[in-house]
Protein backbone atom coordinates (compact mmCIF):
# COMPACT_ATOMS: atom_id res chain seq x y z
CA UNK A 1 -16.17 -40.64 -20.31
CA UNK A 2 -17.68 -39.09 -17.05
CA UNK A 3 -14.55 -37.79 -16.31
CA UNK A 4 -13.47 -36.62 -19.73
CA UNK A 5 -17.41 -34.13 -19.56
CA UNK A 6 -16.01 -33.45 -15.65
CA UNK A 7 -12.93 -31.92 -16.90
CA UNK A 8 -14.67 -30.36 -19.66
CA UNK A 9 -17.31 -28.36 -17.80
CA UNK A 10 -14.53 -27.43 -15.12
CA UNK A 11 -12.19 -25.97 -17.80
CA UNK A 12 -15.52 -24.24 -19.19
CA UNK A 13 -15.91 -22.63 -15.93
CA UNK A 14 -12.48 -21.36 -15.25
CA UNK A 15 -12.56 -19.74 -18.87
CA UNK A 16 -15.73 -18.28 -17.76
CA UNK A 17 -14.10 -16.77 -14.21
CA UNK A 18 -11.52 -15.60 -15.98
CA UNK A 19 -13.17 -13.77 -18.67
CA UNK A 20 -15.42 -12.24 -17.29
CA UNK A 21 -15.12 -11.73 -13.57
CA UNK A 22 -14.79 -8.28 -12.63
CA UNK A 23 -11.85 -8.31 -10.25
CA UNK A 24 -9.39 -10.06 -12.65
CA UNK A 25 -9.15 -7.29 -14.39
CA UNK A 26 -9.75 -6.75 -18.06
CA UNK A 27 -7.37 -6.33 -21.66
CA UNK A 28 -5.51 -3.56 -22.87
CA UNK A 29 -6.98 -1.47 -25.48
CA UNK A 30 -5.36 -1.48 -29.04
CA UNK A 31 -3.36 1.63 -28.32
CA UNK A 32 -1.64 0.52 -24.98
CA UNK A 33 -0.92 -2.85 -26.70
CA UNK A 34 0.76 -0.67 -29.15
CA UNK A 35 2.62 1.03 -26.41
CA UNK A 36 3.31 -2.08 -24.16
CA UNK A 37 5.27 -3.89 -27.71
CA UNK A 38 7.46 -0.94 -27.69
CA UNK A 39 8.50 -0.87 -24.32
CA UNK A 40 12.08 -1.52 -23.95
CA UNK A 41 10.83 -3.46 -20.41
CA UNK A 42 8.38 -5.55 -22.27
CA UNK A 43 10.81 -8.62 -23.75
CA UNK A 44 9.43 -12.42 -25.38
CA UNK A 45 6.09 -11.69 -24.53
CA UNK A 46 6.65 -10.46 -20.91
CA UNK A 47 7.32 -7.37 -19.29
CA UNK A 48 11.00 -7.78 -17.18
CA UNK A 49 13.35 -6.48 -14.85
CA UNK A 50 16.19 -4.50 -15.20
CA UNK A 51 18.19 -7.51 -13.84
CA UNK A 52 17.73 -11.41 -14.15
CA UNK A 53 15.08 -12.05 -10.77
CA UNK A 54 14.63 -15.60 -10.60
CA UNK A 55 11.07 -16.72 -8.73
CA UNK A 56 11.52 -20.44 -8.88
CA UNK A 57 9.21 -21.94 -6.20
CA UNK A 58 9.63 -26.06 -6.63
CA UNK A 59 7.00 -28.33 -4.94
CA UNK A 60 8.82 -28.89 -1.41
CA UNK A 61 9.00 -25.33 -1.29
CA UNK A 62 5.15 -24.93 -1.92
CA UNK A 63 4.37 -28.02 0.77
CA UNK A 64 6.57 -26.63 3.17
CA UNK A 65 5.03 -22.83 3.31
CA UNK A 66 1.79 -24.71 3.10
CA UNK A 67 2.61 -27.02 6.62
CA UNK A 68 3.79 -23.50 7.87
CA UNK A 69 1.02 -21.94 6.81
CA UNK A 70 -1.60 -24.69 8.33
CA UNK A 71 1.07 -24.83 12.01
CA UNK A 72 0.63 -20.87 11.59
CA UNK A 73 3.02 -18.08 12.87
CA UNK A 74 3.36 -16.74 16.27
CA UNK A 75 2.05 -13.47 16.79
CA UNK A 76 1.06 -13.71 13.24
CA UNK A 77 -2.15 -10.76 13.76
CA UNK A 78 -2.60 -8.85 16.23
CA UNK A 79 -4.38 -10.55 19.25
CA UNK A 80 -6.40 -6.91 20.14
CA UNK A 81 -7.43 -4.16 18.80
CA UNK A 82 -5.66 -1.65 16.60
CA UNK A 83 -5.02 2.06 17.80
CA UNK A 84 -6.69 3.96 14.94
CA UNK A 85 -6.49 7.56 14.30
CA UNK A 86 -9.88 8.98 12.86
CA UNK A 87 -9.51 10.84 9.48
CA UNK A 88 -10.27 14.63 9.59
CA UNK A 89 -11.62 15.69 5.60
CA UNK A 90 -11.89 19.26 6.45
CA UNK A 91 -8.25 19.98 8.62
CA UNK A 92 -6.77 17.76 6.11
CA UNK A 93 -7.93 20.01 3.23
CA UNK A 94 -7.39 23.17 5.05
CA UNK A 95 -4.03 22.39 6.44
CA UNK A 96 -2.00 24.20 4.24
CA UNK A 97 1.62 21.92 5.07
CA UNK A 98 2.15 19.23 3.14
CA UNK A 99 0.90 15.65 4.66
CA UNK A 100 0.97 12.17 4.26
CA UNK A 101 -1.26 9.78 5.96
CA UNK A 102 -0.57 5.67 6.18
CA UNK A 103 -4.02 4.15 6.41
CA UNK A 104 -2.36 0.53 6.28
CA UNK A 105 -0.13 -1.72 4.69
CA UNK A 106 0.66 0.47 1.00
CA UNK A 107 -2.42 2.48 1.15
CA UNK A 108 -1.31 5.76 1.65
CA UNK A 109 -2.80 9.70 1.64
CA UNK A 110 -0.66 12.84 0.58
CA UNK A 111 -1.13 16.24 0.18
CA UNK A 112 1.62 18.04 -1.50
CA UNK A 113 1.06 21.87 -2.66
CA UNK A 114 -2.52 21.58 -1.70
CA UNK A 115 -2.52 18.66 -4.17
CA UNK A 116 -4.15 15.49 -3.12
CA UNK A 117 -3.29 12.10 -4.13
CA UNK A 118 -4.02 8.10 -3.11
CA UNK A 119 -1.69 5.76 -3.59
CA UNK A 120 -2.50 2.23 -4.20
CA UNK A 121 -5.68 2.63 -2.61
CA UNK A 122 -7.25 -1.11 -0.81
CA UNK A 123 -9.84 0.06 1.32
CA UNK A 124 -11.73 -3.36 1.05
CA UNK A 125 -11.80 -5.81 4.27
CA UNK A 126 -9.87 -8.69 2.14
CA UNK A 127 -6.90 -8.32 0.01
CA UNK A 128 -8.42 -10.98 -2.49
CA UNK A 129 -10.23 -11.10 -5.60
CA UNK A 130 -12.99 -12.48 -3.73
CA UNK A 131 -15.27 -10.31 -1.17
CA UNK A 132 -15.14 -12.92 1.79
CA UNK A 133 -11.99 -14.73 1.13
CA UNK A 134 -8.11 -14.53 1.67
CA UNK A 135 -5.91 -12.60 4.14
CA UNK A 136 -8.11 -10.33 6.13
CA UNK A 137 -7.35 -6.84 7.71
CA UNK A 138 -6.71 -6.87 11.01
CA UNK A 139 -8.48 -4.07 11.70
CA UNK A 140 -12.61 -4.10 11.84
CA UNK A 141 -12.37 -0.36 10.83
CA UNK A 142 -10.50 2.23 8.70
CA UNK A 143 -9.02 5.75 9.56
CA UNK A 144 -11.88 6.55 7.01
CA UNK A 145 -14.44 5.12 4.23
CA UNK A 146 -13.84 6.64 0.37
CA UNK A 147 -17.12 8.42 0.95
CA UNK A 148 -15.20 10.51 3.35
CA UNK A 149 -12.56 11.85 1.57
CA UNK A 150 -11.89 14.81 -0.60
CA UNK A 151 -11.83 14.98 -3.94
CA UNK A 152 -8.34 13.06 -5.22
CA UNK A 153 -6.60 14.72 -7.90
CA UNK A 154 -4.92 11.42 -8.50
CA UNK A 155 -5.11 8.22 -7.51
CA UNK A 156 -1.13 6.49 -7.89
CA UNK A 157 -1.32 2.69 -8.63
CA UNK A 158 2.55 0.85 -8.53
CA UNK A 159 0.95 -2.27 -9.76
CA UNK A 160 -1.98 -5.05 -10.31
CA UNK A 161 -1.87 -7.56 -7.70
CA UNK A 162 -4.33 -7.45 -5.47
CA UNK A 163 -3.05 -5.87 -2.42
CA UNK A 164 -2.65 -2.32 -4.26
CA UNK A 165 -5.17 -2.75 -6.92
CA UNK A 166 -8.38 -3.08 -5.56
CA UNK A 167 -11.82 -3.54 -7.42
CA UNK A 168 -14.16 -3.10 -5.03
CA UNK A 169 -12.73 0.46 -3.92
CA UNK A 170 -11.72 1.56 -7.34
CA UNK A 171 -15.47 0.97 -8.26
CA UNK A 172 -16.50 3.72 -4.95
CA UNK A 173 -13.63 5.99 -5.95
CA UNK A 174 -14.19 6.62 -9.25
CA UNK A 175 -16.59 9.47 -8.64
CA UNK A 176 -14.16 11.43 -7.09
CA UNK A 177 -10.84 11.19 -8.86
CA UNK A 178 -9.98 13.65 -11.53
CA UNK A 179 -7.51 11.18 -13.00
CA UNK A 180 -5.40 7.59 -12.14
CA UNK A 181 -1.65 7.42 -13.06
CA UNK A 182 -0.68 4.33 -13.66
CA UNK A 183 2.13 1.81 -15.02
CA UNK A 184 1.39 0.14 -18.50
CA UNK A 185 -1.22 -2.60 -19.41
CA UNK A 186 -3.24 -1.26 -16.22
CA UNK A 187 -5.69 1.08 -18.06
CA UNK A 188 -7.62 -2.59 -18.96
CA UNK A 189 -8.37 -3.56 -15.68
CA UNK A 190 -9.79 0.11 -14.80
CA UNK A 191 -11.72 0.68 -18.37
CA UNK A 192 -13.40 -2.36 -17.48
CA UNK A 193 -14.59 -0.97 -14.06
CA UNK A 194 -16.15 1.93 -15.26
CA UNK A 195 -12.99 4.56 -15.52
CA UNK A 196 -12.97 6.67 -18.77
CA UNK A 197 -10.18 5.94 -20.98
CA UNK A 198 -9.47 9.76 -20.83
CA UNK A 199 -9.08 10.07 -17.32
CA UNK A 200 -6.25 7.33 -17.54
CA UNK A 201 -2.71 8.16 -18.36
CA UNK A 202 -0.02 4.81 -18.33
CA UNK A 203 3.48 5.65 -18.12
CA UNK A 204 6.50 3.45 -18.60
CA UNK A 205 9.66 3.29 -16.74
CA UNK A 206 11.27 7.16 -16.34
CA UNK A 207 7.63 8.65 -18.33
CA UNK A 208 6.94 11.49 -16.42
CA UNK A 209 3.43 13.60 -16.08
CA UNK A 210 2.27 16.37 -14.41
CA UNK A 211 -0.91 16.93 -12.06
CA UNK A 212 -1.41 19.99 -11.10
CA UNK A 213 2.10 21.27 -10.60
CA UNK A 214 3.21 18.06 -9.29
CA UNK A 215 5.62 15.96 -11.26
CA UNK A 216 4.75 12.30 -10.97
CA UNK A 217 7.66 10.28 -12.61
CA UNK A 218 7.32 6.29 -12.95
CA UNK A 219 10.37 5.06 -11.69
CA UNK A 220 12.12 1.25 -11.84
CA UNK A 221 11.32 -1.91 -9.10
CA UNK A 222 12.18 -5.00 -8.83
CA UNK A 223 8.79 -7.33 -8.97
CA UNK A 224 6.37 -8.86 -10.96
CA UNK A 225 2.55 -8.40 -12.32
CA UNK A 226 -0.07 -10.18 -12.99
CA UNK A 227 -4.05 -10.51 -12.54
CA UNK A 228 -6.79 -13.52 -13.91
CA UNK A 229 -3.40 -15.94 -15.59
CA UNK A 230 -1.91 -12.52 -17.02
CA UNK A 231 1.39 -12.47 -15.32
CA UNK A 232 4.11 -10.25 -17.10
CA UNK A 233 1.00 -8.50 -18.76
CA UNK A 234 1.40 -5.49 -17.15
CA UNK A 235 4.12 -3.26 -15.99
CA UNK A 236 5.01 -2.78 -12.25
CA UNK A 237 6.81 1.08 -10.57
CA UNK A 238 7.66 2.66 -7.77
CA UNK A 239 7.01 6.53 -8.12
CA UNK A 240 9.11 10.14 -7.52
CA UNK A 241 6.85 12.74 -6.63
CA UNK A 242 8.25 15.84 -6.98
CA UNK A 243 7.26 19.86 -6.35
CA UNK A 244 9.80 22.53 -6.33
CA UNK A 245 11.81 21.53 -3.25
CA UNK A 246 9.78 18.66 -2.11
CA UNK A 247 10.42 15.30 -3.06
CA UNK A 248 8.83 11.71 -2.45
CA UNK A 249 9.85 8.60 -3.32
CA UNK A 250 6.95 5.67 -3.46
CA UNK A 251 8.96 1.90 -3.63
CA UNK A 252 5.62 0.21 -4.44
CA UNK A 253 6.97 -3.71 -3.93
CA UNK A 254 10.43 -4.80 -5.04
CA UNK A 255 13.42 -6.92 -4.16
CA UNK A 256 16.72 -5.03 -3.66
CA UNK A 257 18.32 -4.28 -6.71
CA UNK A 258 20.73 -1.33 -8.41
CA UNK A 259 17.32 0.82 -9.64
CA UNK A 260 17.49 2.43 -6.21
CA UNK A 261 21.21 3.88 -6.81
CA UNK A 262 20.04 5.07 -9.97
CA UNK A 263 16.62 6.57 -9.02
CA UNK A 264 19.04 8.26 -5.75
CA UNK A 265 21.36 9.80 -7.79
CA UNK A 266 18.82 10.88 -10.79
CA UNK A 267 16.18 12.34 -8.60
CA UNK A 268 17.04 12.22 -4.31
CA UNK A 269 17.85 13.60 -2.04
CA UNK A 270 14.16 13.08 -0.96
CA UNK A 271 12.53 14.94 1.72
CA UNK A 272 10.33 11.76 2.46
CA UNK A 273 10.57 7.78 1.20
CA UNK A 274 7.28 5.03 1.78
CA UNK A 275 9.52 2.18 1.52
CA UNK A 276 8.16 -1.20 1.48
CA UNK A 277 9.21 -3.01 4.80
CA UNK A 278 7.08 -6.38 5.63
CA UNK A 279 5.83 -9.27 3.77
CA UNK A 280 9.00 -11.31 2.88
CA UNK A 281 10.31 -14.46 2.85
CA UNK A 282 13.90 -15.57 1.94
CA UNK A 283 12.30 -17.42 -0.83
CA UNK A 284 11.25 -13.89 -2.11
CA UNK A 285 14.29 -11.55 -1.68
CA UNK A 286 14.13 -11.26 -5.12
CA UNK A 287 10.98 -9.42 -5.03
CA UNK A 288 10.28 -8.30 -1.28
CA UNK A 289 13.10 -7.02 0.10
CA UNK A 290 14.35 -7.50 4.05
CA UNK A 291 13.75 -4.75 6.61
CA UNK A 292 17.69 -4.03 6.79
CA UNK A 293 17.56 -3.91 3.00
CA UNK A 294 14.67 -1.43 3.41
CA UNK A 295 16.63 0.73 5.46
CA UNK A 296 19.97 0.55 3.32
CA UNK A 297 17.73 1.72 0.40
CA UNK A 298 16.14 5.01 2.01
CA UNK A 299 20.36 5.46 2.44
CA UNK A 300 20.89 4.93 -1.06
CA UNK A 301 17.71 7.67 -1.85
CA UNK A 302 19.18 10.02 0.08
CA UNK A 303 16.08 9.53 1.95
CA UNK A 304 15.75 12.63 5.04
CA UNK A 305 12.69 10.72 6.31
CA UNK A 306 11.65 6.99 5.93
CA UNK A 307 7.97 5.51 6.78
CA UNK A 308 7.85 1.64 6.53
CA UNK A 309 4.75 0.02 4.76
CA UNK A 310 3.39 -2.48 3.21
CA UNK A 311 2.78 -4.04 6.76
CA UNK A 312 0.10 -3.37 9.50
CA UNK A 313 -2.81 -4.56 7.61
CA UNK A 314 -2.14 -7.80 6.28
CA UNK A 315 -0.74 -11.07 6.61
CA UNK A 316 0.94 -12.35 3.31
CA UNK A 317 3.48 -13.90 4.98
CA UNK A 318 5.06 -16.56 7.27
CA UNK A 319 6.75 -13.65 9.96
CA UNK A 320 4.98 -12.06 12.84
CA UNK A 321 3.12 -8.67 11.99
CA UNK A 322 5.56 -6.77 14.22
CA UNK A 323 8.81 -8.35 12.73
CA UNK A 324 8.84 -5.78 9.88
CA UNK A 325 8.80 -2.24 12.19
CA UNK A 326 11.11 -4.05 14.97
CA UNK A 327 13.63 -4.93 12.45
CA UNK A 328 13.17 -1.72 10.38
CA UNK A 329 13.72 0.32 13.37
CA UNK A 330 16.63 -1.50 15.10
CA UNK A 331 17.98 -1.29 11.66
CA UNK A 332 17.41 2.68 11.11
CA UNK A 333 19.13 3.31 14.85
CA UNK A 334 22.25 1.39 13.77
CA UNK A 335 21.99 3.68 10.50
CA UNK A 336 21.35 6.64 12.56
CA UNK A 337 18.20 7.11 9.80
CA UNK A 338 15.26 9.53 10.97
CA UNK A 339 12.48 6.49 10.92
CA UNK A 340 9.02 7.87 11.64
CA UNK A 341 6.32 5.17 12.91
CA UNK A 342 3.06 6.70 12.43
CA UNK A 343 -0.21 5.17 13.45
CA UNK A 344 -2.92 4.01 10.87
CA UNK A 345 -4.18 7.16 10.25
CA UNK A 346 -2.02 9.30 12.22
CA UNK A 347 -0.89 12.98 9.89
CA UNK A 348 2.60 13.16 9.40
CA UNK A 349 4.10 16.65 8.52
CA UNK A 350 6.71 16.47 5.48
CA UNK A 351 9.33 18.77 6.39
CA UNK A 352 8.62 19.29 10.45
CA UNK A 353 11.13 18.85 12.91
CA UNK A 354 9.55 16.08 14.58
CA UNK A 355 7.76 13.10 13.81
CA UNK A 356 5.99 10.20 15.26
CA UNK A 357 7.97 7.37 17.45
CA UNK A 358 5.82 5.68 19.27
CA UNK A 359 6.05 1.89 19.24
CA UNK A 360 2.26 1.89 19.10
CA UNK A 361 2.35 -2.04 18.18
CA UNK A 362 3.70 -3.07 21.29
């Protein structure tokens, strides 16, 4: 019987947590459910890919990345500190070229037309639910805090896990964001932070909106959602951000997969592609693709430029926190593809003739 109440109270508390903990996330309103039925992604209950993407992960497979884990990986953080470039609000603003800045893993900066936008903005120490728990940034500081930056004209979100859908900085950027653009089912989790409903647009697969001039089109990837036991709730994108001449393709995450081809030949050549890099496992290469793969996809863009991410800040996974740029750029020289390695914070120049090479990480 004592166990029967134990299991009780326990599942009482987990249905608590879930319910009503902040950084889960919340429910779609009435309207998006309408929306996310008639999706042509959303299938059975479930939003999908455009191609079968098997994530079976048995038992030994869990035990053995947990050993791993527990052994830990060589070189797995960085053992000093990390060369930081400081942020600059006001020669960011008046600069009048258009700019991207990395500040870490998929957290990224532009400026395009003198239009500002954040994409999948984490500016919190942990990439967790919780405050104090889960992988931690390696560095102790940022390029800058929210309250530093301009005013965002957008803030770009590709999906809801917690890595590029943060609570905690959502909460301190709200103030200053005219508007969030985001795939379906996400509105929930932002409603219930304290974002109007009107300053929300979702977009499926191929929707398209403008801000400002710019053309922000929700484009395919190859992945997976999912926030407080909702997993296929919500939709997950990479992005095309377009303006006159200037294009820029955002991957978000995703396994390697035909939607590149198609997003290439629909909307590239691009002038610049953010192109996720680290984080994988070859239990995952259906939804985190290889640095080679990485590489062959900017190809496949018609990518000018490529600027690995989704690496540098945290460690999700059982490689070394260099692996990703070291492959990515042996890769990119075999390719003969124009790889640009910025610092965390460092301005890149969309469009210049030259662009940062330095194997900072070394």
């Amino acid at each position: 019987m004592k166990l029967v109440i134990l299991v009780i109270i326990v599942a009482f508390v987990i249905f608590l947590i879930l319910k009503y903990y902040p950084p889960l996330g919340g429910k779609s309103s009435a309207e998006s459910q309408r929306r996310i039925q008639a999706s042509r992604q959303f299938i059975d209950g479930k939003f999908r890919n455009q191609i079968p993407t098997p994530m079976d992960y048995s038992l030994k497979d869990t035990a053995d990345a947990l050993i791993k884990t527990i052994k830990g990986t060589p070189n797995s953080r960085p053992k000093g500190s990390m060369p930081i470039d400081s942020f600059d609000s006001k020669a960011f603003t008046e600069n009048k070229a258009d700019q991207v800045i990395w500040f870490g893993h998929s957290s990224l900066l532009l400026k395009v037309n003198g239009v500002k936008l954040l994409i999948d903005p984490v500016f919190s120490e942990y990439a967790s639910p919780a405050p104090s728990f889960g992988p931690k940034r390696y560095s102790d500081k940022l390029p800058a805090e929210i309250e530093d930056l301009p005013e965002i004209d957008a803030v770009i979100i590709s999906h809801d896990h917690y890595d590029h859908l943060d609570y905690r900085s959502v909460r301190k950027l709200k103030g200053k964001v005219k508007q969030f653009i985001v795939p379906l089912g996400i509105a929930g989790h932002l409603t219930k932070w304290g974002v109007e409903p009107e300053r929300i647009k979702e977009l499926d697969w191929w929707d398209e909106d403008v801000v400002e001039g710019l053309t922000l089109i929700s484009t395919p990837a190859r992945h997976f959602s999912g926030r407080g036991g909702g997993s296929g709730s919500t939709l997950w994108s990479s992005w095309v951000i377009a303006h006159n001449q200037t294009k820029i393709y955002y991957s978000g995450d995703s396994g390697y997969g035909p939607h590149f081809k198609e997003i290439g030949a629909k909307y590239g050549p691009f002038d610049l592609t953010l192109i996720e890099t680290g984080q994988y496992d070859e239990k995952w290469a259906n939804i985190h693709m290889t640095p080679e793969e990485s590489v062959q996809v900017n190809m496949e863009l018609q990518g000018k430029l490529m600027i690995p991410i989704h690496w540098g800040a945290f460690t999700l996974a059982l490689h070394s926190w260099t692996d990703p740029i070291e492959r990515a750029k042996r890769a990119a020289q075999q390719q003969n593809i124009v790889l640009a390695t910025p610092k965390i914070g460092e301005a890149v120049t969309i469009g210049a003739t030259e662009y940062p090479s330095v194997a900072w990480w070394e």
